[in-house]
Structures are given as structure tokens and as C-alpha cells.
N, C-alpha and C. Protein backbone atom coordinates (compact mmCIF):
# COMPACT_ATOMS: atom_id res chain seq x y z
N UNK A 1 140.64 73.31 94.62
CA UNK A 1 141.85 73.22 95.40
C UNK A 1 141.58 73.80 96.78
N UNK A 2 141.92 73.15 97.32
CA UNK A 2 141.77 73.48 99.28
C UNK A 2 142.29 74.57 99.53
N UNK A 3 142.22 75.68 100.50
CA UNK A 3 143.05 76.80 100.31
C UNK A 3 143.52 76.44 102.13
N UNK A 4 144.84 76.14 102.05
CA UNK A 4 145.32 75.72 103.47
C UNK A 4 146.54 77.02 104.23
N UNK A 5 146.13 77.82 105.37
CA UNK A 5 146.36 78.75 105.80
C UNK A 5 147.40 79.11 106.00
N UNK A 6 148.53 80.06 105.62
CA UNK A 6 149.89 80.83 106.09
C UNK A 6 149.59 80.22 107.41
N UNK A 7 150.80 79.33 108.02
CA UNK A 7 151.32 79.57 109.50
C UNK A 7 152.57 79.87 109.55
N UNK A 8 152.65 80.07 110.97
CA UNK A 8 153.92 80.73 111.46
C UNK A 8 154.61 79.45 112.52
N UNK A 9 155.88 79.73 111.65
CA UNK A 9 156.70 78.29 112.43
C UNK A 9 156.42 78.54 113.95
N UNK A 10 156.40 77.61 115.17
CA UNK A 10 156.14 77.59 116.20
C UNK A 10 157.99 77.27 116.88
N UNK A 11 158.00 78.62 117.39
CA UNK A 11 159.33 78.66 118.23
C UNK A 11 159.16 78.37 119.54
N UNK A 12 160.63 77.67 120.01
CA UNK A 12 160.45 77.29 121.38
C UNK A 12 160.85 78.26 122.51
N UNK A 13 161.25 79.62 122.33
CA UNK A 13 160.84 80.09 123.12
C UNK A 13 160.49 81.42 122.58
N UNK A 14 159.57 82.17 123.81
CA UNK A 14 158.70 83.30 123.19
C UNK A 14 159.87 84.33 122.81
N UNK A 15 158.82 85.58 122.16
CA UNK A 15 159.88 86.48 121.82
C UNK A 15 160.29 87.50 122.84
N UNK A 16 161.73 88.09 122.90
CA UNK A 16 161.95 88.84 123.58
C UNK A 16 161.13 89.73 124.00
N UNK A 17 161.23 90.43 125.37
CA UNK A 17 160.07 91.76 125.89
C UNK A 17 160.98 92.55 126.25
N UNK A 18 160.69 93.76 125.93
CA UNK A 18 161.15 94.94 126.54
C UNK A 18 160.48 96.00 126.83
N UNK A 19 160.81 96.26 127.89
CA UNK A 19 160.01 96.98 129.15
C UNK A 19 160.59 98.76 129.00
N UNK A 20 159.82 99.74 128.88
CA UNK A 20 159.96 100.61 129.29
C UNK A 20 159.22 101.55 130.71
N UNK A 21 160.29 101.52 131.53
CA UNK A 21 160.48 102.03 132.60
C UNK A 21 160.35 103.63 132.98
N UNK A 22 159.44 104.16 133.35
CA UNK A 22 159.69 105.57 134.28
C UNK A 22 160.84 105.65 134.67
N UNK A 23 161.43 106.61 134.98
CA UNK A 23 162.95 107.03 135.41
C UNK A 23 163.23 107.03 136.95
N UNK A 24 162.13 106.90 137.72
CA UNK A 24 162.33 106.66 139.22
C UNK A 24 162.00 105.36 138.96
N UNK A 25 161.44 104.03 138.26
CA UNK A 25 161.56 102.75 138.57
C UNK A 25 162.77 102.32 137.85
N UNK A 26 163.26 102.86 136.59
CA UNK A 26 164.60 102.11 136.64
C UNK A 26 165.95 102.60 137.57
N UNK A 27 165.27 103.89 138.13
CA UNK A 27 166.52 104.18 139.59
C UNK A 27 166.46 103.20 140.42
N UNK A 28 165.30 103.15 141.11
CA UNK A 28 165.18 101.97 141.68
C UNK A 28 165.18 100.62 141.63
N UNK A 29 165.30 100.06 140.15
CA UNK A 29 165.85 98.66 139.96
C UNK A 29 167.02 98.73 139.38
N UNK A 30 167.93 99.70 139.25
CA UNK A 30 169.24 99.67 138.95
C UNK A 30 169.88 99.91 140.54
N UNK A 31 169.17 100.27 141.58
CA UNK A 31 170.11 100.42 142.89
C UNK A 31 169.53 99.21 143.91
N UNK A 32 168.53 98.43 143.39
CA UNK A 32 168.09 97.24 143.95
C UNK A 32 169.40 96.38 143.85
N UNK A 33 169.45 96.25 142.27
CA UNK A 33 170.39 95.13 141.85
C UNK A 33 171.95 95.14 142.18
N UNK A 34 172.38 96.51 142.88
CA UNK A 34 173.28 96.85 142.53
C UNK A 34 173.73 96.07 144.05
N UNK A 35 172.23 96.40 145.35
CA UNK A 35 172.70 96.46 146.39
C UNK A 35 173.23 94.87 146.19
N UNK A 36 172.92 94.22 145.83
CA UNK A 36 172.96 92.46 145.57
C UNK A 36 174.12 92.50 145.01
N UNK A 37 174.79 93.53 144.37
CA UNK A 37 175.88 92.95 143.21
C UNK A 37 175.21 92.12 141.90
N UNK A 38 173.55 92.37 141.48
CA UNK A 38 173.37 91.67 140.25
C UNK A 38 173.25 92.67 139.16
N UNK A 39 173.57 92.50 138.29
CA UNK A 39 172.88 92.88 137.06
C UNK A 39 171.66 93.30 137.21
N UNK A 40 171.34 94.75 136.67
CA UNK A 40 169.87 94.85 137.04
C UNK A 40 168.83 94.10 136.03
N UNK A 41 169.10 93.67 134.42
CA UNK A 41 168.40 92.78 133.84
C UNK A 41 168.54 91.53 134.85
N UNK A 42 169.77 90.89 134.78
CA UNK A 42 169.28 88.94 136.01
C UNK A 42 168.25 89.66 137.24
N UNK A 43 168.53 90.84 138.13
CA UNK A 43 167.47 91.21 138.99
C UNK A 43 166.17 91.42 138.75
N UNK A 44 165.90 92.23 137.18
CA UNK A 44 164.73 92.28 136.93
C UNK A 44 164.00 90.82 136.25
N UNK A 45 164.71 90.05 136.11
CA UNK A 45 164.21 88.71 135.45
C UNK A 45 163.71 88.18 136.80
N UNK A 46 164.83 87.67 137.95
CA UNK A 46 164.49 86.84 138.63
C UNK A 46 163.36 87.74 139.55
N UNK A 47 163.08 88.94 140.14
CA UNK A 47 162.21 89.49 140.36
C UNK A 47 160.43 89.44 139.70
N UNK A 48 160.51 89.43 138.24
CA UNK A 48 159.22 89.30 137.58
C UNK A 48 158.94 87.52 137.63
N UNK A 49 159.43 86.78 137.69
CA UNK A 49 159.62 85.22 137.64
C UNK A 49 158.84 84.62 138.73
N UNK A 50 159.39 85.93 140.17
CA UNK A 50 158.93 85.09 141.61
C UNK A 50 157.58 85.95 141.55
N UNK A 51 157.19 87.36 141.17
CA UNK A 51 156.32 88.00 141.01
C UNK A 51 155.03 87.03 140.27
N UNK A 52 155.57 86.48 139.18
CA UNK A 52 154.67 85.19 138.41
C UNK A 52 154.27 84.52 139.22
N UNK A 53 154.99 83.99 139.84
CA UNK A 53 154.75 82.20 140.30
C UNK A 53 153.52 82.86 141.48
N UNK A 54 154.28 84.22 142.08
CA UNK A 54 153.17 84.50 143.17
C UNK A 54 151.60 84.35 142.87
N UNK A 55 151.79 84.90 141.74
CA UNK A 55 150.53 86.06 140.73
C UNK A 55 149.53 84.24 141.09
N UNK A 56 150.31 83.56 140.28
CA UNK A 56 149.64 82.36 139.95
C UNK A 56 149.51 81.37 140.92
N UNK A 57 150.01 81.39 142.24
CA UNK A 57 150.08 80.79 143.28
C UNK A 57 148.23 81.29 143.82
N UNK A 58 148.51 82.87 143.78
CA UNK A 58 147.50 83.58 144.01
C UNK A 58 146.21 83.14 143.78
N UNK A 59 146.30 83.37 142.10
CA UNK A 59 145.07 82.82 141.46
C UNK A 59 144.87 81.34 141.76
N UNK A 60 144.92 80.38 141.90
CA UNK A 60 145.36 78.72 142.22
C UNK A 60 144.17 79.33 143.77
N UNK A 61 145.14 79.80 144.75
CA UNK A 61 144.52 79.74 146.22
C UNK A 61 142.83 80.42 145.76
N UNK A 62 142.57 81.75 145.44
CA UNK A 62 141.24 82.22 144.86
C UNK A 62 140.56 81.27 144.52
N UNK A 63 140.91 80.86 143.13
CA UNK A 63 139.91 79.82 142.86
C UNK A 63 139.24 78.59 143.95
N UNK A 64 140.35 78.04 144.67
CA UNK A 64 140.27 77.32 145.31
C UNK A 64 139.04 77.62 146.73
N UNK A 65 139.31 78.77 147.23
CA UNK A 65 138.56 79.51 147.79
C UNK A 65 136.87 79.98 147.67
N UNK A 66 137.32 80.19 146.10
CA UNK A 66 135.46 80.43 145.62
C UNK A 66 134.86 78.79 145.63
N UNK A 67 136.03 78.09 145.24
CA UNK A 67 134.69 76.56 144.82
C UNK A 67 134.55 76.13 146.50
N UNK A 68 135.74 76.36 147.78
CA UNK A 68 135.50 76.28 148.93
C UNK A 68 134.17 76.48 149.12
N UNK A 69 134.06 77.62 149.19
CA UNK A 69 132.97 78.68 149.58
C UNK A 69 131.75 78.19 148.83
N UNK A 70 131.47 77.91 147.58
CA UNK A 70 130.66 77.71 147.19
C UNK A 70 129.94 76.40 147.82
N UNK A 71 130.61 75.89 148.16
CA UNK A 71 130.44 73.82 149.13
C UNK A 71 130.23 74.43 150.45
N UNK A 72 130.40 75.44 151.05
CA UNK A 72 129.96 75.54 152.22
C UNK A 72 131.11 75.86 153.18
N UNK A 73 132.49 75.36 152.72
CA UNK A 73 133.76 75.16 153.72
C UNK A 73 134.50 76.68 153.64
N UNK A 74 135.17 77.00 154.51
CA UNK A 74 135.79 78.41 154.65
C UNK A 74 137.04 78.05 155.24
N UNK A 75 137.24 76.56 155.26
CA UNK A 75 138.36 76.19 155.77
C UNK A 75 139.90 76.78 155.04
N UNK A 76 139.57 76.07 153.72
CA UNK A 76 140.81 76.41 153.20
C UNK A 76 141.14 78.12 152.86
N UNK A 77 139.72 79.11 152.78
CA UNK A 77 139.67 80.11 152.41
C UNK A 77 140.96 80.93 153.62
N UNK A 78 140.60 80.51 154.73
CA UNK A 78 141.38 80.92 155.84
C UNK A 78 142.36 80.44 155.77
N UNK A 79 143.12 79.11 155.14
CA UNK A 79 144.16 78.96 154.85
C UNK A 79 144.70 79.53 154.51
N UNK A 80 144.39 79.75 153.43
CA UNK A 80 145.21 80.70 152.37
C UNK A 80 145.31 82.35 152.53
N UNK A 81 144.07 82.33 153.29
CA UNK A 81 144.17 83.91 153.98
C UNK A 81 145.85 83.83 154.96
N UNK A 82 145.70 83.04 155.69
CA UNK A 82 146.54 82.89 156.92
C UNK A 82 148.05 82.93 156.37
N UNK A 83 148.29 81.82 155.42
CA UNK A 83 149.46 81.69 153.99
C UNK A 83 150.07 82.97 153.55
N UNK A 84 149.16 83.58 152.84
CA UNK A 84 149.56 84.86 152.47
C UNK A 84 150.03 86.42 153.38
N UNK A 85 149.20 86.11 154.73
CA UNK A 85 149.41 87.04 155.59
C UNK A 85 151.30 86.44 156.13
N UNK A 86 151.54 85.19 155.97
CA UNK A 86 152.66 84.87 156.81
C UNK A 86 153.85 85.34 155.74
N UNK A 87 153.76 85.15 154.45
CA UNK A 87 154.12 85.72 152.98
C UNK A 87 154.70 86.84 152.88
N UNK A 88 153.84 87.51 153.33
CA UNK A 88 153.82 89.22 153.76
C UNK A 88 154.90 89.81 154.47
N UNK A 89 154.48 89.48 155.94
CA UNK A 89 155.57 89.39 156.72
C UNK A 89 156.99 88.96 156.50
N UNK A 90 156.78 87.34 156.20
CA UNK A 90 158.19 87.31 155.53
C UNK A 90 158.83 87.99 154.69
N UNK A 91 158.57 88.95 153.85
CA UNK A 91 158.99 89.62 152.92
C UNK A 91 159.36 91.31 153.25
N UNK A 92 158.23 91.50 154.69
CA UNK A 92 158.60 93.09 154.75
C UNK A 92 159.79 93.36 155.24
N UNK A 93 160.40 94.30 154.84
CA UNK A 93 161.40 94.87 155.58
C UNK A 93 161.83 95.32 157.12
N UNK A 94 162.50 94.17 157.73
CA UNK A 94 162.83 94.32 158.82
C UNK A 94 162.64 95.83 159.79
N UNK A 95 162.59 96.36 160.91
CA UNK A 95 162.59 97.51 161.11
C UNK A 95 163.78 98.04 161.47
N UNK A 96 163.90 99.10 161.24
CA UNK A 96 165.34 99.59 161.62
C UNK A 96 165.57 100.17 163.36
């Protein structure tokens, strides 16, 4: 007789995460969200979400960069250098 393996039903979405926080980062993402008027969970969701897409935007440009580089071109490497520096900026905090 075949011996065919315990699986585990395949759910459509993953399982919950929960995060434990230092007490000066959940000060600070409970007075982030607050300044918005959000919920600091919808703030901390949509915060880790754009944090992702960056992460992986990131990795995407890198790669892209090493096989650049490896062919000889530094074109796009500076692209994406240039991309991310404008990224930056857009995001820092205005000066007071």
C-alpha cells in the first residue's frame, strides 16, 4: 500500500501576523496614525504594504543593475540610482 502524505488544506489567504512592538515604536505609530485620523492597525498595514512594494521595487532595480553591469551598460544602473535618489526626496520631510 502506497503511503500518501498528511497535507494541509491550502488557504487563500495567509495567516494572521502579529507584531510585537518596543514601546517607543508603538508611540510612534499610534501618533503617526492618529496625525492622519487612521487607525493605527489600517496605518500600520498600509505603511508595511508601500514598505513591500518598495523592498521589491528595490530588489527588481538591483538585479537589473547587476545583469546591466555585467553586459557592460551602467545606463540603467544610474537610472535607478537617479529614481531612488528622486524617491527620497519626495518623501523627506519638508523643512520647517
Amino acid at each position: 500500500m502506497e503511503h500518501v502524505p498528511d497535507t494541509q488544506p491550502v488557504t487563500a489567504e495567509p495567516p494572521s501576523l502579529h507584531l510585537a512592538l518596543s514601546p517607543e515604536t508603538s508611540a510612534h505609530l499610534h501618533a503617526a496614525a492618529a496625525q492622519i485620523g487612521e487607525p493605527a492597525q489600517v496605518f500600520a498595514e498600509a505603511l508595511l504594504a508601500e514598505a513591500l512594494t518598495d523592498y521589491e521595487a528595490t530588489l527588481v532595480g538591483i538585479q537589473r543593475g547587476l545583469e546591466a553591469g555585467a553586459a557592460g551598460d551602467e545606463a540603467d544602473l544610474d537610472a535607478f540610482a537617479a529614481q531612488r535618489h528622486a524617491l527620497r526626496r519626495q518623501r523627506a520631510p519638508a523643512a520647517a
